[in-house]
PDB file of N, CA and C in Angstrom:
ATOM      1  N   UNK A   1     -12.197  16.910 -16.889  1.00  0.00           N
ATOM      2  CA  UNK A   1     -11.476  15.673 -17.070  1.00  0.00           C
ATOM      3  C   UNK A   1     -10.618  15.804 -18.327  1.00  0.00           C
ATOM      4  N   UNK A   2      -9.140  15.268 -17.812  1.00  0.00           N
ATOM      5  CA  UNK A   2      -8.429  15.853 -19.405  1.00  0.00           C
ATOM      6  C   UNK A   2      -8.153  14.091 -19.717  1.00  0.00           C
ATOM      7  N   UNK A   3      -7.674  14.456 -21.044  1.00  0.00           N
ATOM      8  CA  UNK A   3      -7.597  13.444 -21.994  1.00  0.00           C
ATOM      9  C   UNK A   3      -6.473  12.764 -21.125  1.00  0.00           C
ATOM     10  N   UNK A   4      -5.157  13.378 -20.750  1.00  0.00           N
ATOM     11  CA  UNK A   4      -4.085  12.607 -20.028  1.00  0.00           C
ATOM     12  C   UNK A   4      -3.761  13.499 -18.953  1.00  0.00           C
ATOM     13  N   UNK A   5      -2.707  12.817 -17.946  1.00  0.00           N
ATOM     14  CA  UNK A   5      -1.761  13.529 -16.619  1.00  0.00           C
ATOM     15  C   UNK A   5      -0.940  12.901 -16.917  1.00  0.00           C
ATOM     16  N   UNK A   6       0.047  13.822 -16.381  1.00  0.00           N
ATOM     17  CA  UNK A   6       1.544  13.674 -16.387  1.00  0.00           C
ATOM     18  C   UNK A   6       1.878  12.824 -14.968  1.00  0.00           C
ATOM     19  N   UNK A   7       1.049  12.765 -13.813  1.00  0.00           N
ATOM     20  CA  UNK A   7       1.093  11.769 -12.841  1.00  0.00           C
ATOM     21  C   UNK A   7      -0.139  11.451 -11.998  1.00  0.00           C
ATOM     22  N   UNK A   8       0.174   9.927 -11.398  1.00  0.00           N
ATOM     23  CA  UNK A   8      -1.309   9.536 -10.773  1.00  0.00           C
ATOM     24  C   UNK A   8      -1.951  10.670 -10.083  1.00  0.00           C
ATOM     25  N   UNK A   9      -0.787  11.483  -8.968  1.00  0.00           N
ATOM     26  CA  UNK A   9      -1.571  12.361  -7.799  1.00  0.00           C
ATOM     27  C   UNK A   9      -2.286  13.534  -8.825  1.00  0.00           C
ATOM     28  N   UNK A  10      -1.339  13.900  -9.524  1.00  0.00           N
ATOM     29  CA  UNK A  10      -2.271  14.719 -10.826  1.00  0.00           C
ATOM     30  C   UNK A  10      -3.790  14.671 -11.099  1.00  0.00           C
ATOM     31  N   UNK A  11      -3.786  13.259 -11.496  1.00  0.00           N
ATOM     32  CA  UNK A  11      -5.019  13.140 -12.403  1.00  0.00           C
ATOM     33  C   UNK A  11      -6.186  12.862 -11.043  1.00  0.00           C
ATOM     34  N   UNK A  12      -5.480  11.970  -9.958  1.00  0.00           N
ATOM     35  CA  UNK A  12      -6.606  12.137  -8.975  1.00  0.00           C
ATOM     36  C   UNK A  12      -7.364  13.948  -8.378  1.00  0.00           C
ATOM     37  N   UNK A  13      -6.153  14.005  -8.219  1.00  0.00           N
ATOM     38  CA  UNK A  13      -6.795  15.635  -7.818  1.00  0.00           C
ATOM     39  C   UNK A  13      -7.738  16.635  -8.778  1.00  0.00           C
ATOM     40  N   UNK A  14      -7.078  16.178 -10.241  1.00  0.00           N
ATOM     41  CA  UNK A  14      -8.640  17.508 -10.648  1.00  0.00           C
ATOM     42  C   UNK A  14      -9.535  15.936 -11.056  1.00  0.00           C
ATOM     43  N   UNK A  15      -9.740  14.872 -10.999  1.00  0.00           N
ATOM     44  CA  UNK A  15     -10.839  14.166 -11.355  1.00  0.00           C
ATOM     45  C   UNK A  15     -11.778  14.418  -9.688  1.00  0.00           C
ATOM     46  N   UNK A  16     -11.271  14.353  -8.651  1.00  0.00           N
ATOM     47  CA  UNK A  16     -12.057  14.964  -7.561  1.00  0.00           C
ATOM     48  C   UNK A  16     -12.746  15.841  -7.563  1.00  0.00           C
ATOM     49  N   UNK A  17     -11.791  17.023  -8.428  1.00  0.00           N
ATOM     50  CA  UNK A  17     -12.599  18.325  -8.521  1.00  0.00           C
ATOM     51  C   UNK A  17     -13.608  18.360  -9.385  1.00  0.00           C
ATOM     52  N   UNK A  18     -13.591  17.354  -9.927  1.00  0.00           N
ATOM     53  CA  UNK A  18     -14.244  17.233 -11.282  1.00  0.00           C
ATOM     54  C   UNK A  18     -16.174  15.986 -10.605  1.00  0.00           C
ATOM     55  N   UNK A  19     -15.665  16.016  -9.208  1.00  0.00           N
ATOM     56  CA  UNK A  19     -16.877  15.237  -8.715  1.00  0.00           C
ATOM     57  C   UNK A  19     -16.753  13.610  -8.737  1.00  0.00           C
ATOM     58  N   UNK A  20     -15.700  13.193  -8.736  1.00  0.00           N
ATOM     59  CA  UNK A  20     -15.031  11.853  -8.937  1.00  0.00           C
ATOM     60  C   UNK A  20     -14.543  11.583  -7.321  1.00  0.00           C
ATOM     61  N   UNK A  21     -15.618  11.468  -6.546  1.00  0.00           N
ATOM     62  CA  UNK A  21     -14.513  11.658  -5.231  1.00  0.00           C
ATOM     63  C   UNK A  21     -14.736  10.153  -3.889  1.00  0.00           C
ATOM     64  N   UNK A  22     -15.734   9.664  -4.774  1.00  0.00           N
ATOM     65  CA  UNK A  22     -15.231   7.939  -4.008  1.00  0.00           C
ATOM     66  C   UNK A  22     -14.642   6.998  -3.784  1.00  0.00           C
ATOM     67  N   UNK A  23     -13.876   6.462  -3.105  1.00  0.00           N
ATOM     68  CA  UNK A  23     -12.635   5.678  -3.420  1.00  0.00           C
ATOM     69  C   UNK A  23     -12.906   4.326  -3.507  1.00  0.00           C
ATOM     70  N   UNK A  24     -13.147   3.627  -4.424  1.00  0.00           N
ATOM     71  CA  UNK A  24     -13.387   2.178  -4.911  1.00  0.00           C
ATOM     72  C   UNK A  24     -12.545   1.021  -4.709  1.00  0.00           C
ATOM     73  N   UNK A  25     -12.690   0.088  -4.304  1.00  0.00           N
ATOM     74  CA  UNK A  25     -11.884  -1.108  -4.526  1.00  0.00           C
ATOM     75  C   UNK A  25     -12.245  -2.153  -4.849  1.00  0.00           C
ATOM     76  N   UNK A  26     -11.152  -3.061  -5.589  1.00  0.00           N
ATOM     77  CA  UNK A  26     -11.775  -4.367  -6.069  1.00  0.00           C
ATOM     78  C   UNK A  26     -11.927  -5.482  -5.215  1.00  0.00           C
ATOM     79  N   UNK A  27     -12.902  -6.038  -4.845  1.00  0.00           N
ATOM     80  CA  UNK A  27     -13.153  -7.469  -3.884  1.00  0.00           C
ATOM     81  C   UNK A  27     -13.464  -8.299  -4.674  1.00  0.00           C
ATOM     82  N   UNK A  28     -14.018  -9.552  -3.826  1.00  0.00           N
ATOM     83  CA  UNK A  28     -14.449 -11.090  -4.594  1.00  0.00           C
ATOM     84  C   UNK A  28     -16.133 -10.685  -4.952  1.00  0.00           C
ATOM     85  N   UNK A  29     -17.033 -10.132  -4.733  1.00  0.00           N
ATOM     86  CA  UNK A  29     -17.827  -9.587  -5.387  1.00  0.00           C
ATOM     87  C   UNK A  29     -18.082  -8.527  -6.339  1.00  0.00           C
ATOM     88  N   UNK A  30     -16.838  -7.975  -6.441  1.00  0.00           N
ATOM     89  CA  UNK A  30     -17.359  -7.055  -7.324  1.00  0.00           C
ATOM     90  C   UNK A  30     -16.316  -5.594  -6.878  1.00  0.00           C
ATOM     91  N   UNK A  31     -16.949  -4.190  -7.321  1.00  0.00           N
ATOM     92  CA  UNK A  31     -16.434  -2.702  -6.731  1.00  0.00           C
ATOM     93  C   UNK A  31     -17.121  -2.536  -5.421  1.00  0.00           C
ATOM     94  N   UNK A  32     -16.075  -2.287  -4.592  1.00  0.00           N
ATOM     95  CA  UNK A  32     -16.839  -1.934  -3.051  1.00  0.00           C
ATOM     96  C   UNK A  32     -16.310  -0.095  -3.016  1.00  0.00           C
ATOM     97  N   UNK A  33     -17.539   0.191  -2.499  1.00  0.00           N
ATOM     98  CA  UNK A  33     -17.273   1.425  -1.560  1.00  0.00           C
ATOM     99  C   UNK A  33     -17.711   1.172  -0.165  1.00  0.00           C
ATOM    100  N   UNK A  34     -16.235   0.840   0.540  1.00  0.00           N
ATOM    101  CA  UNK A  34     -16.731   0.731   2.097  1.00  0.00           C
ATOM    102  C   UNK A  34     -16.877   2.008   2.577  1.00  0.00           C
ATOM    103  N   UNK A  35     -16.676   3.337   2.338  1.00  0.00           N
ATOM    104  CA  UNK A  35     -17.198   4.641   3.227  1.00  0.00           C
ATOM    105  C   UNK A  35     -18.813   4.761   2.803  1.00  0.00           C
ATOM    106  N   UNK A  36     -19.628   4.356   1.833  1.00  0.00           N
ATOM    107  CA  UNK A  36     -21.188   3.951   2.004  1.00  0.00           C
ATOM    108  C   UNK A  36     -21.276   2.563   2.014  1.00  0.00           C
ATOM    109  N   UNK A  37     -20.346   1.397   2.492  1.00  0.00           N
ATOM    110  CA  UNK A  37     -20.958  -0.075   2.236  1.00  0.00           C
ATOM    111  C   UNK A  37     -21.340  -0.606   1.431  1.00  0.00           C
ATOM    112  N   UNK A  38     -21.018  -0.023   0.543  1.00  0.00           N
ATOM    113  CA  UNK A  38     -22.538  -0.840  -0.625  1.00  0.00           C
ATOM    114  C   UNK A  38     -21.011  -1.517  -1.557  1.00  0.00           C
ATOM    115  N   UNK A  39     -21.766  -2.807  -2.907  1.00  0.00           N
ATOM    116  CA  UNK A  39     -20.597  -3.396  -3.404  1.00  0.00           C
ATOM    117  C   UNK A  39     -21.596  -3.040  -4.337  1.00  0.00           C
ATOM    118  N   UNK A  40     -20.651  -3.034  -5.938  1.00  0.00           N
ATOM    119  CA  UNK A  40     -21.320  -3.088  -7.036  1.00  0.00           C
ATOM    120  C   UNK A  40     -21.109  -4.038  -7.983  1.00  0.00           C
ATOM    121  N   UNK A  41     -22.064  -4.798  -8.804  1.00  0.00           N
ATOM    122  CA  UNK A  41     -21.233  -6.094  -9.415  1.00  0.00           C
ATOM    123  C   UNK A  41     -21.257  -4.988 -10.776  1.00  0.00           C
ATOM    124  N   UNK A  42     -20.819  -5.874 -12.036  1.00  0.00           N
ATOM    125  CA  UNK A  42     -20.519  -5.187 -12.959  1.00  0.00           C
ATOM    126  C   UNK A  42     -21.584  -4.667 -13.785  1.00  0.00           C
ATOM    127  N   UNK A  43     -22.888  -5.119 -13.548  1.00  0.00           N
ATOM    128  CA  UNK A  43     -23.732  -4.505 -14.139  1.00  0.00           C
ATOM    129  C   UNK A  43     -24.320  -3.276 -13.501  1.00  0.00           C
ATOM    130  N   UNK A  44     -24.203  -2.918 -12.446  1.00  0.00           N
ATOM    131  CA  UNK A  44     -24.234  -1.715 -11.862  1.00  0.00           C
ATOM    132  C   UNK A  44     -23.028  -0.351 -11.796  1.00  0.00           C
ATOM    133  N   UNK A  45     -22.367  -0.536 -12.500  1.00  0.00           N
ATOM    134  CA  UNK A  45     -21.325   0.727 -12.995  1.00  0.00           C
ATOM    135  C   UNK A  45     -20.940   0.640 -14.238  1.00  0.00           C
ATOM    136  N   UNK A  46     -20.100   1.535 -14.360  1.00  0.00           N
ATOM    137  CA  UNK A  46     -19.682   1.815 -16.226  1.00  0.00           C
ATOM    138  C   UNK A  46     -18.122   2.424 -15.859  1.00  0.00           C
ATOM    139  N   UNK A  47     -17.425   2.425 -16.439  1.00  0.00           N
ATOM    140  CA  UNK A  47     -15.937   2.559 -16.368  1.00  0.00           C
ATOM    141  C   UNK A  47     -16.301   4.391 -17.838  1.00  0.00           C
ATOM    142  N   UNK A  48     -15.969   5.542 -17.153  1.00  0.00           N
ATOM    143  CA  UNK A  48     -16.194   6.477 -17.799  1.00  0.00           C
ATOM    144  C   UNK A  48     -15.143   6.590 -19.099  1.00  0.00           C
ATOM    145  N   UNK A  49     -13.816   6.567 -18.010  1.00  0.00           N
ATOM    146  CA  UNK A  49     -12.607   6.669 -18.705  1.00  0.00           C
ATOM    147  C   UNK A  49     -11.709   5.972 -17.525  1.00  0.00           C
ATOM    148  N   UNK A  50      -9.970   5.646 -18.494  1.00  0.00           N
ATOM    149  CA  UNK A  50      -9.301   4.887 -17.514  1.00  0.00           C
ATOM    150  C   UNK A  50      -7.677   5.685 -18.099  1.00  0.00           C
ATOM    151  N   UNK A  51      -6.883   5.662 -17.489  1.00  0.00           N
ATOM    152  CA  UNK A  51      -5.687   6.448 -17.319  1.00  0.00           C
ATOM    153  C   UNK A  51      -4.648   5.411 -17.039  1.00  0.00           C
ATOM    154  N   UNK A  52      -3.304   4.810 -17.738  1.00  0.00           N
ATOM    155  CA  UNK A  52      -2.557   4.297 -17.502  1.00  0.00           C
ATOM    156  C   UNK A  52      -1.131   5.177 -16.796  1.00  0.00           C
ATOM    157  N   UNK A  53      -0.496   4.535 -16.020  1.00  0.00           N
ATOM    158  CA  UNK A  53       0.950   5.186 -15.966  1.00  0.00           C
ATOM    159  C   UNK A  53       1.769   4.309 -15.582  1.00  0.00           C
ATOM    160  N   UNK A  54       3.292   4.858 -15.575  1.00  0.00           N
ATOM    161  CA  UNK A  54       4.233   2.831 -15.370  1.00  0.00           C
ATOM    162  C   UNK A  54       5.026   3.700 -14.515  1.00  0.00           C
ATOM    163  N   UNK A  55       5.431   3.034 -13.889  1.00  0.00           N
ATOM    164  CA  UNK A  55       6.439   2.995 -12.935  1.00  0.00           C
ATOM    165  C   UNK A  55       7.597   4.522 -13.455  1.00  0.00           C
ATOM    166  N   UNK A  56       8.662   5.085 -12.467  1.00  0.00           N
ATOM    167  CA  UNK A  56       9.465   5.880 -13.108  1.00  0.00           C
ATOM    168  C   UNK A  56      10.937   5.001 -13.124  1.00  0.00           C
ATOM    169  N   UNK A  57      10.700   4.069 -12.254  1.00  0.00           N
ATOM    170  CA  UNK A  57      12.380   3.129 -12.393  1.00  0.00           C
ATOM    171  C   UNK A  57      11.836   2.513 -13.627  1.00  0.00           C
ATOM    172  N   UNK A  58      11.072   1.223 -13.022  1.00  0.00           N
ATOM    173  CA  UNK A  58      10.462  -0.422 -13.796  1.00  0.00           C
ATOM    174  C   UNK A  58       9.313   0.137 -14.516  1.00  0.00           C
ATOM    175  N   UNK A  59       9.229   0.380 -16.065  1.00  0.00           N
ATOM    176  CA  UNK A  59       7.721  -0.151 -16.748  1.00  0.00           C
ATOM    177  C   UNK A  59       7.458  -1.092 -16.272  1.00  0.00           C
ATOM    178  N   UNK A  60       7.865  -1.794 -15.861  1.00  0.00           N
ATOM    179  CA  UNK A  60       6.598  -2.915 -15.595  1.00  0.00           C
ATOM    180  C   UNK A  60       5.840  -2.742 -14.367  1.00  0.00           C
ATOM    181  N   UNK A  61       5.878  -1.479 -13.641  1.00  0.00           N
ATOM    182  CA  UNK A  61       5.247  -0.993 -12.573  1.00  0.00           C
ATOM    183  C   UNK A  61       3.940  -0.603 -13.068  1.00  0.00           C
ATOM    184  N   UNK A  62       2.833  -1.044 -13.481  1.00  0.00           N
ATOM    185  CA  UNK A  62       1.957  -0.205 -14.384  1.00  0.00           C
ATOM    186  C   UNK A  62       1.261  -0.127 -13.436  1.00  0.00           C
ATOM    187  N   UNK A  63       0.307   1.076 -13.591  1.00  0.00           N
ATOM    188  CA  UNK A  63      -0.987   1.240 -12.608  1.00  0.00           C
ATOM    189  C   UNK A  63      -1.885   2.090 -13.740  1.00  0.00           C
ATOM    190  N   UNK A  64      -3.077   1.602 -13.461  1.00  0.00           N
ATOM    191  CA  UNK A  64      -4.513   1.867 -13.678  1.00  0.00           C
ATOM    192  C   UNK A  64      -5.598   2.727 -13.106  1.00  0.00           C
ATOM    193  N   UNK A  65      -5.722   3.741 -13.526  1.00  0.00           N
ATOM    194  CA  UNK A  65      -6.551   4.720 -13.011  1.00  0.00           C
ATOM    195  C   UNK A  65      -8.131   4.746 -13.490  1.00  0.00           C
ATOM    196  N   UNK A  66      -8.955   4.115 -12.844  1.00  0.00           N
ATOM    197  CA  UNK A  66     -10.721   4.050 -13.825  1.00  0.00           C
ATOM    198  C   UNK A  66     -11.316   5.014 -13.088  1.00  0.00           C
ATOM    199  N   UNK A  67     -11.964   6.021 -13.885  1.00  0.00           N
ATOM    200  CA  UNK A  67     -13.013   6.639 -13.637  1.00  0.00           C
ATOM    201  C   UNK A  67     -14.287   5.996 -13.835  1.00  0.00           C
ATOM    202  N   UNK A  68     -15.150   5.616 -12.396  1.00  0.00           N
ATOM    203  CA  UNK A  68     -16.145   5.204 -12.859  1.00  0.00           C
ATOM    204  C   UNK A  68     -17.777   5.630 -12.565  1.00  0.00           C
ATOM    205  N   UNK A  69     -18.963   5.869 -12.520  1.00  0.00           N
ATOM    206  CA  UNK A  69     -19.711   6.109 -12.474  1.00  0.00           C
ATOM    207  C   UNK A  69     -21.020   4.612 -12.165  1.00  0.00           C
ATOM    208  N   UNK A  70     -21.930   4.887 -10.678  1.00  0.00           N
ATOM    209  CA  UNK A  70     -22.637   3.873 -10.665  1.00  0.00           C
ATOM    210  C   UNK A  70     -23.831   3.977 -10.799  1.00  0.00           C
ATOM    211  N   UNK A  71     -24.461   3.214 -10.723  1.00  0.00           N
ATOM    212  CA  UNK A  71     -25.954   2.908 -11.188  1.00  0.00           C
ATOM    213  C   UNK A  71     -26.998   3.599  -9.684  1.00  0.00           C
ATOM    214  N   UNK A  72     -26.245   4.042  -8.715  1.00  0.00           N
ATOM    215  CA  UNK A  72     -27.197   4.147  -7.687  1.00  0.00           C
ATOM    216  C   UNK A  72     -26.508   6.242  -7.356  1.00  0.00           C
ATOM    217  N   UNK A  73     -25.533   6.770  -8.695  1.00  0.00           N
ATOM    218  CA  UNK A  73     -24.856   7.728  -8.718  1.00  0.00           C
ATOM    219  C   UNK A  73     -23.555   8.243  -8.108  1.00  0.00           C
ATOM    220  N   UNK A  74     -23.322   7.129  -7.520  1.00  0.00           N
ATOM    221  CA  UNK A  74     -21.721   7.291  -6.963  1.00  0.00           C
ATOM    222  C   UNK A  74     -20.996   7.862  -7.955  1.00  0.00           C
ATOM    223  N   UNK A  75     -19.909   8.558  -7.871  1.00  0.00           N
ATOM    224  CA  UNK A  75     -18.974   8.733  -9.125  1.00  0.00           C
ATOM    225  C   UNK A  75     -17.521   8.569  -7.813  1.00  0.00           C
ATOM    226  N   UNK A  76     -16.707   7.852  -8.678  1.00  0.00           N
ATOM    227  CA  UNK A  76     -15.681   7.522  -7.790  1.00  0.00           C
ATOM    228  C   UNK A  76     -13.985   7.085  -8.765  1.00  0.00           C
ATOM    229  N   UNK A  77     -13.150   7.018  -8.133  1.00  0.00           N
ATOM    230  CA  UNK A  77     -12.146   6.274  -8.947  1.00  0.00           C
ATOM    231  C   UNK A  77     -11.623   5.046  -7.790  1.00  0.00           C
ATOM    232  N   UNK A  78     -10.863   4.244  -8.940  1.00  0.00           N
ATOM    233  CA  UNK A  78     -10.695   2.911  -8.783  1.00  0.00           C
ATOM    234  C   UNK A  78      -9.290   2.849  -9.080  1.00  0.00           C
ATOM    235  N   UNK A  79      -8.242   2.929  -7.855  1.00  0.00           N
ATOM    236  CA  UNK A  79      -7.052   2.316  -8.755  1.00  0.00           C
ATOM    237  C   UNK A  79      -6.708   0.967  -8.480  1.00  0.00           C
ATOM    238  N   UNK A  80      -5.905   0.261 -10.125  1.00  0.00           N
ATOM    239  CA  UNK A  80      -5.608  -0.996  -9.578  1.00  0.00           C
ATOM    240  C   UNK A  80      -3.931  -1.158  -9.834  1.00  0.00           C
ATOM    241  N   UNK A  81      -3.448  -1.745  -8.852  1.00  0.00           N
ATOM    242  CA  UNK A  81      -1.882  -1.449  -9.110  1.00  0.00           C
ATOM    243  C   UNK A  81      -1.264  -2.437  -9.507  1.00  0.00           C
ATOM    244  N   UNK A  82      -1.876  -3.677  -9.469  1.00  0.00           N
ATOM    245  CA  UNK A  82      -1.422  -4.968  -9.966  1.00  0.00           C
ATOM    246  C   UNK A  82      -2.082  -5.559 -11.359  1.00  0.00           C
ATOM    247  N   UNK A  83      -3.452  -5.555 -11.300  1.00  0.00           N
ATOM    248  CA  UNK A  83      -3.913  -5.704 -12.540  1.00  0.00           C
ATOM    249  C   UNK A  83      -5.155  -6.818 -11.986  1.00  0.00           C
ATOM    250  N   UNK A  84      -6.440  -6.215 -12.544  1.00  0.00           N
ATOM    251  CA  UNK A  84      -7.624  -6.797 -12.068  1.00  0.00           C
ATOM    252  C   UNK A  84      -7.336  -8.625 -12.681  1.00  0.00           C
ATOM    253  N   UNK A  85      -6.334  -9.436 -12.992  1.00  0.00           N
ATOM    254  CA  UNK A  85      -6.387 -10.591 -13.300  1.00  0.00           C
ATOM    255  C   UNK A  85      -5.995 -11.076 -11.960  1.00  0.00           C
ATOM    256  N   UNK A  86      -4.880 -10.481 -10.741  1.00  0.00           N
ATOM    257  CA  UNK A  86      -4.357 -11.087  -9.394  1.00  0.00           C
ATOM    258  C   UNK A  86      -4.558 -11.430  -8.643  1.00  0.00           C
ATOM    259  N   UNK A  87      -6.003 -11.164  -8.668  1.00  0.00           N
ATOM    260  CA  UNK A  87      -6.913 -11.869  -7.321  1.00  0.00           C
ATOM    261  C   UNK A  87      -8.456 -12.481  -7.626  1.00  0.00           C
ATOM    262  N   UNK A  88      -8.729 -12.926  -6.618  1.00  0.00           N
ATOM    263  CA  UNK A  88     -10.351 -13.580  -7.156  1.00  0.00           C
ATOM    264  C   UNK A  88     -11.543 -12.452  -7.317  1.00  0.00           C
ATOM    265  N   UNK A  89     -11.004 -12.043  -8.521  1.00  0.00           N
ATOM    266  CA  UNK A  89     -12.392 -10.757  -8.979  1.00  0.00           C
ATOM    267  C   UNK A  89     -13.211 -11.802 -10.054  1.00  0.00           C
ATOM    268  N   UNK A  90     -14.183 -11.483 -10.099  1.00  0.00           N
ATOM    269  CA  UNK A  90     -15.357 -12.279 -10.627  1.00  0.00           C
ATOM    270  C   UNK A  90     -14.997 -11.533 -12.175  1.00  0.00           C
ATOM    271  N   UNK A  91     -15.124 -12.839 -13.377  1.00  0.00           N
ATOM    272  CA  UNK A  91     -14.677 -12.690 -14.586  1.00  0.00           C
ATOM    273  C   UNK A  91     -15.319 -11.642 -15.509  1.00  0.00           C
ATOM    274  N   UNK A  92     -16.542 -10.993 -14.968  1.00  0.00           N
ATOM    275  CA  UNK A  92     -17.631 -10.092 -15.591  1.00  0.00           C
ATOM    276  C   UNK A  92     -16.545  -9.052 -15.236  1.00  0.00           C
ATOM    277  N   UNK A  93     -16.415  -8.634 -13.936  1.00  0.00           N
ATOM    278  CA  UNK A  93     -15.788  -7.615 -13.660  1.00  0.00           C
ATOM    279  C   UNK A  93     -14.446  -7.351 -14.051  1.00  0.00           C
ATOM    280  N   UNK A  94     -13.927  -8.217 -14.567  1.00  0.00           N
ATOM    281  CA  UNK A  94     -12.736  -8.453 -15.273  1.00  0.00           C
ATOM    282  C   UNK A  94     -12.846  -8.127 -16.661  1.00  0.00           C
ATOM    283  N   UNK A  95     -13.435  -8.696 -16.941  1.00  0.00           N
ATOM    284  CA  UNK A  95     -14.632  -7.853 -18.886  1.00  0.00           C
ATOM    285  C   UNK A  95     -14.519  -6.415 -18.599  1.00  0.00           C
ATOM    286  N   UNK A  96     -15.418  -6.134 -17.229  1.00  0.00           N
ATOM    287  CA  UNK A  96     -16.122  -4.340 -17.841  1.00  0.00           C
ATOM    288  C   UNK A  96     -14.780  -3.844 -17.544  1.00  0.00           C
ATOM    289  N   UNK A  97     -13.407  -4.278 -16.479  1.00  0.00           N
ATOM    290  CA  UNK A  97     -11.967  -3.403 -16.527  1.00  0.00           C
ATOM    291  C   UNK A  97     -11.077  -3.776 -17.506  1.00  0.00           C
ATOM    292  N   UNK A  98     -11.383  -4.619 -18.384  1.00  0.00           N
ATOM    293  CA  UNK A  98     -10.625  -4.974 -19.715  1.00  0.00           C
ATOM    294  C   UNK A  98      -9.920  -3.197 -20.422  1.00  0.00           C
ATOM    295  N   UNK A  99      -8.943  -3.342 -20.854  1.00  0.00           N
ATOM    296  CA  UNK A  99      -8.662  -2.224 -21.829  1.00  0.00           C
ATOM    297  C   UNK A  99      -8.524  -2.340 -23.048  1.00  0.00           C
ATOM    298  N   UNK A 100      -9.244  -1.917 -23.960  1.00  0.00           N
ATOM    299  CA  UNK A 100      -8.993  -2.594 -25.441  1.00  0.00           C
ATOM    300  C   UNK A 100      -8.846  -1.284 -25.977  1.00  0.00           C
ATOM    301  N   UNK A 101      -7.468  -1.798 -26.754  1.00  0.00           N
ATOM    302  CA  UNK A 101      -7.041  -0.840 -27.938  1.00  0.00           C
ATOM    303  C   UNK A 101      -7.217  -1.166 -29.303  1.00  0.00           C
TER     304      UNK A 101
END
């Protein structure tokens, strides 16, 4: 896992190689992995590391890359392309994808 990529398909491909290979999404409960079913609320994962990149026309295209790791051993990534505030994600889970600099 490197510190940065120069692009999203980049960083997905060696974080796969790297054993990162579930594909996550955000719902109204929480992180789902629908290829095992299972949802995770926020106390069941940890955000390892997270990767920003913006758009190549519009910065304001930003997208979010989380590496995350779960409580039952999933390791997976999560992208969000709008920003975990756009839809009805539960406010915990909105905490643990916070980015603070």
């Amino acid at each position: 896992m490197k510190n940065s990529y120069s692009t999203l398909t980049e960083a997905i491909s060696d974080l796969k190689k790297s054993g990162f290979t579930e594909d996550l999404n955000l719902c109204e409960e929480g992180i789902e992995n629908k290829k095992l079913k299972r949802i995770h609320c926020s106390k069941d994962f940890n955000v390892v590391k997270y990767y920003r990149f913006e758009g190549m026309s519009n910065p304001a295209d930003n997208m979010v890359l989380y590496v995350i790791e779960t409580s039952d051993g999933d390791k997976g990534l999560l992208i969000d392309a709008y920003g975990a505030y756009s839809g009805n994600i539960p406010k915990d889970i909105i905490d643990k994808l916070r980015i603070v600099r």
